[in-house]
Protein backbone atom coordinates (compact mmCIF):
# COMPACT_ATOMS: atom_id res chain seq x y z
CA UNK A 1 0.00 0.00 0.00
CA UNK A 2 0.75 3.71 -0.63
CA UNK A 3 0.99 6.10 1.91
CA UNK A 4 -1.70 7.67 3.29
CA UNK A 5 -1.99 11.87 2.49
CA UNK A 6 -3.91 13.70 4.77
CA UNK A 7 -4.15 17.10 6.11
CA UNK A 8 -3.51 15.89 10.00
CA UNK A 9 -1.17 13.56 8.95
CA UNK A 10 0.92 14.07 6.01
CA UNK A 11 2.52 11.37 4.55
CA UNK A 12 1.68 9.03 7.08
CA UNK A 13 2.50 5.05 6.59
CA UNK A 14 -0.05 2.52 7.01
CA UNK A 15 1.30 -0.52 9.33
CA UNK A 16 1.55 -2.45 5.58
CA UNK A 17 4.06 0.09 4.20
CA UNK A 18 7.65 -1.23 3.48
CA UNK A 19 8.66 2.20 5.33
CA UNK A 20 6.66 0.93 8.29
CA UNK A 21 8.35 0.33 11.38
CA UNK A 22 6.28 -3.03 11.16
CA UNK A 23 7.57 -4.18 7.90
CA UNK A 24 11.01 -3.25 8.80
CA UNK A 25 10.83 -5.46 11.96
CA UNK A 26 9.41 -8.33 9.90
CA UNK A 27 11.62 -7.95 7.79
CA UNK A 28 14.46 -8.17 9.66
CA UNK A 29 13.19 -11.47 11.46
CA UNK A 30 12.55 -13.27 8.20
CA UNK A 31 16.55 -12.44 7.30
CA UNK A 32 17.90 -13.22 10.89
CA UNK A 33 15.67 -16.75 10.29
CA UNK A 34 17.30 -17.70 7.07
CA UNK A 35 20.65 -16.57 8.20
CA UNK A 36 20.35 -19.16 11.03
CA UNK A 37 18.37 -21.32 9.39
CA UNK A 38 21.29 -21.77 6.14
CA UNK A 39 24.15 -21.97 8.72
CA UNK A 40 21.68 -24.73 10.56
CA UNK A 41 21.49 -26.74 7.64
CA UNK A 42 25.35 -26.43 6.34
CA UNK A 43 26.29 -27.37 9.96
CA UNK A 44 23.74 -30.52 9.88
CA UNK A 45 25.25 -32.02 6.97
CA UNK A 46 28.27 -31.43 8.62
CA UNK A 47 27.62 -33.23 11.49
CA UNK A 48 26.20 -36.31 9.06
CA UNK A 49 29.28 -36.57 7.46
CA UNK A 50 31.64 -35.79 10.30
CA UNK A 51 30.38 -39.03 12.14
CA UNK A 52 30.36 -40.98 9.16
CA UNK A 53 33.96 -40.70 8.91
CA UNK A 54 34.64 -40.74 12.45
CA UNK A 55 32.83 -43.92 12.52
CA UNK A 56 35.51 -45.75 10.56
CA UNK A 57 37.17 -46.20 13.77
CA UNK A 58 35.22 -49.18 13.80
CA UNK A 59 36.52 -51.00 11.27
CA UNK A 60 39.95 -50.70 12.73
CA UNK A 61 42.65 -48.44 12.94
CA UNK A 62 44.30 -49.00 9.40
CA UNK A 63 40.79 -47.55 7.81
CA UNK A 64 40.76 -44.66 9.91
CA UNK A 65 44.32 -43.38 9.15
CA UNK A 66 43.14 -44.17 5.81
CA UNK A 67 40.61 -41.60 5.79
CA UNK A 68 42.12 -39.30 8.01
CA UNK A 69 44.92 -39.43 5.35
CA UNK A 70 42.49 -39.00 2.40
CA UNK A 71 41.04 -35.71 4.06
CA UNK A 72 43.45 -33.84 5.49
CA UNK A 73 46.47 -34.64 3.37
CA UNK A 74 45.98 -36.63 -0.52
CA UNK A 75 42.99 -34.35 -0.52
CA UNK A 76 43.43 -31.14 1.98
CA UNK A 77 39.45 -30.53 2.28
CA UNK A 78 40.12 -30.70 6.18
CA UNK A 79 41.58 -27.31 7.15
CA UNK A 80 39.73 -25.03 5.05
CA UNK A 81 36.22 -27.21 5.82
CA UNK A 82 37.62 -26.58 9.39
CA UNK A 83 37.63 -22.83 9.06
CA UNK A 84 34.26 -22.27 7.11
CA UNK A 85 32.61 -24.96 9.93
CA UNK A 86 34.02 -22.68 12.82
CA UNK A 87 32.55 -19.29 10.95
CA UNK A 88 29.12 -21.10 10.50
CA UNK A 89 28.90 -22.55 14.01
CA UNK A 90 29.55 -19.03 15.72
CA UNK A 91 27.52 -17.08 13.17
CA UNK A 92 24.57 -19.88 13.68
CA UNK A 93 25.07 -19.12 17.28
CA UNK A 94 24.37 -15.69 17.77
CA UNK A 95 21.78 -15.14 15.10
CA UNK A 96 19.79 -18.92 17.00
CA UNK A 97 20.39 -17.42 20.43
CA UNK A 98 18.32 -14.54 19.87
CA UNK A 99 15.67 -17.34 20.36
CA UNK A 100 17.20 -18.00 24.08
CA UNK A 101 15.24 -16.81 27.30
CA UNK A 102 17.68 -14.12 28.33
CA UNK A 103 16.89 -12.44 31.78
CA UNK A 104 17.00 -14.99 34.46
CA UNK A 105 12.92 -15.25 35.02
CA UNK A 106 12.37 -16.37 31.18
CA UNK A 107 15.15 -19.29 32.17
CA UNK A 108 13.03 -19.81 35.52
CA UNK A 109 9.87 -19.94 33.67
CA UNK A 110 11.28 -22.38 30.63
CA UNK A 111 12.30 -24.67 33.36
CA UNK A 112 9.03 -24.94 34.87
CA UNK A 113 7.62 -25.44 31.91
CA UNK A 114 9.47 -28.48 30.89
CA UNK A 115 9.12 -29.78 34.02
CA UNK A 116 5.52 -29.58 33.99
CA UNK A 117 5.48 -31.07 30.82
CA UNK A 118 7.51 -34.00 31.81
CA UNK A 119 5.07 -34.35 34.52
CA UNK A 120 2.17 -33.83 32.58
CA UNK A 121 1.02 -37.55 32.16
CA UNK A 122 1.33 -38.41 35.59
CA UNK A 123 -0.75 -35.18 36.82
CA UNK A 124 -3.52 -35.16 34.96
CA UNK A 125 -6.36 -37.19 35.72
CA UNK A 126 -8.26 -38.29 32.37
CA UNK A 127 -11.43 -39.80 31.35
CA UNK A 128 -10.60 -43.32 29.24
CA UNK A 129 -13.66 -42.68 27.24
CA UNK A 130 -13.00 -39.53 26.45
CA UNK A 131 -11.86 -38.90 22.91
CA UNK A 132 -9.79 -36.02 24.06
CA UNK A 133 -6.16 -37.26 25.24
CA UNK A 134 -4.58 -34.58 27.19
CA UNK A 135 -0.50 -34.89 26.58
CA UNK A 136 2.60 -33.29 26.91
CA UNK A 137 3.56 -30.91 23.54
CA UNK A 138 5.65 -32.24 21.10
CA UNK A 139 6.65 -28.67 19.54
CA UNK A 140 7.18 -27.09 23.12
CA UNK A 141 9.32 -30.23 24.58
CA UNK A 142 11.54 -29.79 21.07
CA UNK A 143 12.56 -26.68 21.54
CA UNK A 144 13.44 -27.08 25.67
CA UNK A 145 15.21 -29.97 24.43
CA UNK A 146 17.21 -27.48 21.65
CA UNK A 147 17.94 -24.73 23.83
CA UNK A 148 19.45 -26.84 26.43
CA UNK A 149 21.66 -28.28 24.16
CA UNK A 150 22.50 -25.65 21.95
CA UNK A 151 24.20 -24.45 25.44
CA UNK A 152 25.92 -27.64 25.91
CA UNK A 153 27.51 -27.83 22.05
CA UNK A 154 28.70 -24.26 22.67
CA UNK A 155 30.53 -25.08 25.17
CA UNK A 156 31.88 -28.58 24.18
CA UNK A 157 32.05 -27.75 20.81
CA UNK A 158 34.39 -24.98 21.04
CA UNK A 159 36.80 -27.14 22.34
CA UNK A 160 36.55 -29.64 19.99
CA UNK A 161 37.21 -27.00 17.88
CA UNK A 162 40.21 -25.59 19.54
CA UNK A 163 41.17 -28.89 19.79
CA UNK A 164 40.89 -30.07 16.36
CA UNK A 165 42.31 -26.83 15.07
CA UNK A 166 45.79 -27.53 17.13
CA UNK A 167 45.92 -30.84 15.57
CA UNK A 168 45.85 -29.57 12.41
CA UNK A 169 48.09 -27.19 12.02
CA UNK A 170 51.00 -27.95 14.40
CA UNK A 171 52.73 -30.79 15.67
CA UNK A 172 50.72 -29.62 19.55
CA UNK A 173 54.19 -29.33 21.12
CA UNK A 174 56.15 -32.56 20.04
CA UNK A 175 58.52 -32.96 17.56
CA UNK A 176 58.26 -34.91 15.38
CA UNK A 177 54.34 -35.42 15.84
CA UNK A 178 52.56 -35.78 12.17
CA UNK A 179 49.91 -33.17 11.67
CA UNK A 180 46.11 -34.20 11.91
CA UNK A 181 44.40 -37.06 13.19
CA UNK A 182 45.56 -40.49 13.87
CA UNK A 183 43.81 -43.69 14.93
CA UNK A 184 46.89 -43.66 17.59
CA UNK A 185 46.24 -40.20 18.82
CA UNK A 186 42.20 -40.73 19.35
CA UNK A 187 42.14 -43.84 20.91
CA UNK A 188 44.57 -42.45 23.42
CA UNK A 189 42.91 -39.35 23.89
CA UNK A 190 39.36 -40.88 24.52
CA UNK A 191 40.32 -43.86 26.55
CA UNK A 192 42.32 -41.27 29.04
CA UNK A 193 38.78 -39.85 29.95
CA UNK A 194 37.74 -37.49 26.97
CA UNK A 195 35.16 -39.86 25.95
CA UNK A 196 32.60 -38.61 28.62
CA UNK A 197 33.11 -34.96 27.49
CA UNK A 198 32.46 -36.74 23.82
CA UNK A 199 29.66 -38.82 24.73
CA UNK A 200 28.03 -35.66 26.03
CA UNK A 201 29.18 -33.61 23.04
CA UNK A 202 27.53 -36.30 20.75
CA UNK A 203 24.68 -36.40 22.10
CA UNK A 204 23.77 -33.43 22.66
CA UNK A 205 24.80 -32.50 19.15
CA UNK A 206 22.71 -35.29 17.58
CA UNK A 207 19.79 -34.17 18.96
CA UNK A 208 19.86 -30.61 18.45
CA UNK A 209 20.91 -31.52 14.71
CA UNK A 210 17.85 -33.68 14.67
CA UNK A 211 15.75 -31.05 16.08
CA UNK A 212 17.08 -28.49 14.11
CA UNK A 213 16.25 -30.47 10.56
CA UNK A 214 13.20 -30.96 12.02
CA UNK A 215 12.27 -27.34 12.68
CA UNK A 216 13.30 -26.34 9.64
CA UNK A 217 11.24 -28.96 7.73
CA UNK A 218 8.25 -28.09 9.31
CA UNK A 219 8.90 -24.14 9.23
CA UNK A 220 9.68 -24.10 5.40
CA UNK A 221 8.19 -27.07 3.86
CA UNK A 222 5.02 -28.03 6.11
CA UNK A 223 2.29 -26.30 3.68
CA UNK A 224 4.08 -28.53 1.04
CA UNK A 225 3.28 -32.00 0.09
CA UNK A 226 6.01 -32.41 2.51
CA UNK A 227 3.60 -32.58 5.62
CA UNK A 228 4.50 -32.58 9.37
CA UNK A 229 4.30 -36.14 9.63
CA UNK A 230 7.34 -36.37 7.17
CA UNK A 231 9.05 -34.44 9.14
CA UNK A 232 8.68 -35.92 12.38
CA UNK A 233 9.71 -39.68 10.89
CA UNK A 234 13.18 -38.24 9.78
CA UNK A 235 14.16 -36.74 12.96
CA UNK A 236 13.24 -40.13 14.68
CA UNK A 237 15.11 -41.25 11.63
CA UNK A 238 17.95 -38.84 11.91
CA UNK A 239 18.20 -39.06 16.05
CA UNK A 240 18.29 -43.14 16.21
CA UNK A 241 20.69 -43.41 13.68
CA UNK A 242 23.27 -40.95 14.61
CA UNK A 243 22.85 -41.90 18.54
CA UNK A 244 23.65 -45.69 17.70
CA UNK A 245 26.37 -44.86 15.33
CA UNK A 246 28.13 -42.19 17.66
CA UNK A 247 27.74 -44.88 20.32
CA UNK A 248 29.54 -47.14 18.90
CA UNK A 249 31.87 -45.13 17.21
CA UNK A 250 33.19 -43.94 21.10
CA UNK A 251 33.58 -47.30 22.58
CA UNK A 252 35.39 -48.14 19.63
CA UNK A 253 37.66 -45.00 19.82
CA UNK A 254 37.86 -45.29 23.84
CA UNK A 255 39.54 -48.97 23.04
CA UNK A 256 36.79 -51.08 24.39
CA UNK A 257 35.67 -52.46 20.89
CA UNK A 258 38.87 -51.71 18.54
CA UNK A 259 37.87 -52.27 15.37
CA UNK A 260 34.49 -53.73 16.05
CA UNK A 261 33.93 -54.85 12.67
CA UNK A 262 37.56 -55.23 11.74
């Protein structure tokens, strides 16, 4: 719409206009959403391959030097994936967090909430003849569930990626150590106690990835032929399979199965 002429108000905007303070707003929200939303999806097919090739730790050492070797030196995708991964994760991070309760009564109240939502079965008293099943929400338990571990991967994750960055580009203090990752290096590393901070890590990271594709399934493609119940079968999809792989793939790294399937 145009604006509106008049002699009281000249010029004035209607809520509609682009030069509305409105429009501006929603405007700004629908770019802060795909900003987050892109670096949500680049870091979720990240993740998918990430502990794919982590995995091969279960097939034995000799297989994962050989793909450790493939990636960060026959074919140096490693380092620079390494860089654009740590811009995306940060930049995902403080246009998602917008979405976090900031003042501490918002954190008091989300708490309470998902408590009394993981109570919510046992509290309510309901009719078994009644067609009307009174449950806890799906949507609402999500995005508890995301928040709480979207604090967790900050925090782990950025040292795995300090981490990660030190092996790859020096020799971390010993001479003669060969840069990158080797089956030698991880398997000493998790079975000295890392692989509770990484069982955490993974978990928590698998299920806000699975979350995540989830949300943005349902946000962008739900009025599709893509319909909710789509959705929710790949994150079930998505969450089992990554959870049962990254289990294995630490108590094969921690030394407990070496080489499972060796």
């Amino acid at each position: 719409m145009t604006g509106i002429d008049t002699e009281l108000y000249p010029k004035a905007e209607t809520r509609h206009s682009k030069k509305s303070s409105a429009f501006k707003n929603a405007q700004k929200a629908l770019r802060d959403e795909r900003i987050s939303g892109i670096t949500g999806a680049f870091l979720a097919m990240f993740i998918w391959g990430h502990l794919l090739a982590e995995s091969s730790i279960i097939f034995g050492k000799e297989t994962y030097n050989m793909v450790a070797n493939f990636m960060e030196h026959t074919v140096p995708m490693a380092q620079p994936v390494l860089l654009v991964v740590t811009i995306a994760f940060f930049v995902h991070f403080i246009w998602a967090s917008r979405k976090i309760p900031g003042k501490l009564r918002e954190r008091k109240r989300m708490l309470e909430l998902g408590q009394k939502l993981q109570q919510s079965n046992k509290g309510w008293q309901q009719d078994p003849k009644s067609d009307i099943k009174l449950r806890s929400h799906f949507e609402t338990s999500l995005w508890i569930t995301q928040v709480r571990t979207g604090m967790i991967v900050l925090a782990a994750g950025s040292f795995h990626l300090v981490l990660v960055t030190w092996n790859l580009f020096s020799d971390m203090g010993y001479v003669g150590q060969p840069l990158g990752y080797t089956a030698d290096l991880t398997v000493s590393r998790m079975s000295s106690g890392l692989w509770i901070l990484y069982s955490v890590l993974m978990a928590s990271v698998v299920a806000h990835m699975a979350i995540g594709v989830y949300r943005l399934l349902v946000k962008w493609l739900a009025d599709t032929w893509f319909v909710r119940n789509y959705a929710k079968a790949f994150f079930y999809l998505l969450f089992t399979f990554y959870i049962v792989l990254g289990t294995i793939t630490i108590i094969s790294a921690s030394g407990a199965w070496e080489g499972l399937f060796s």
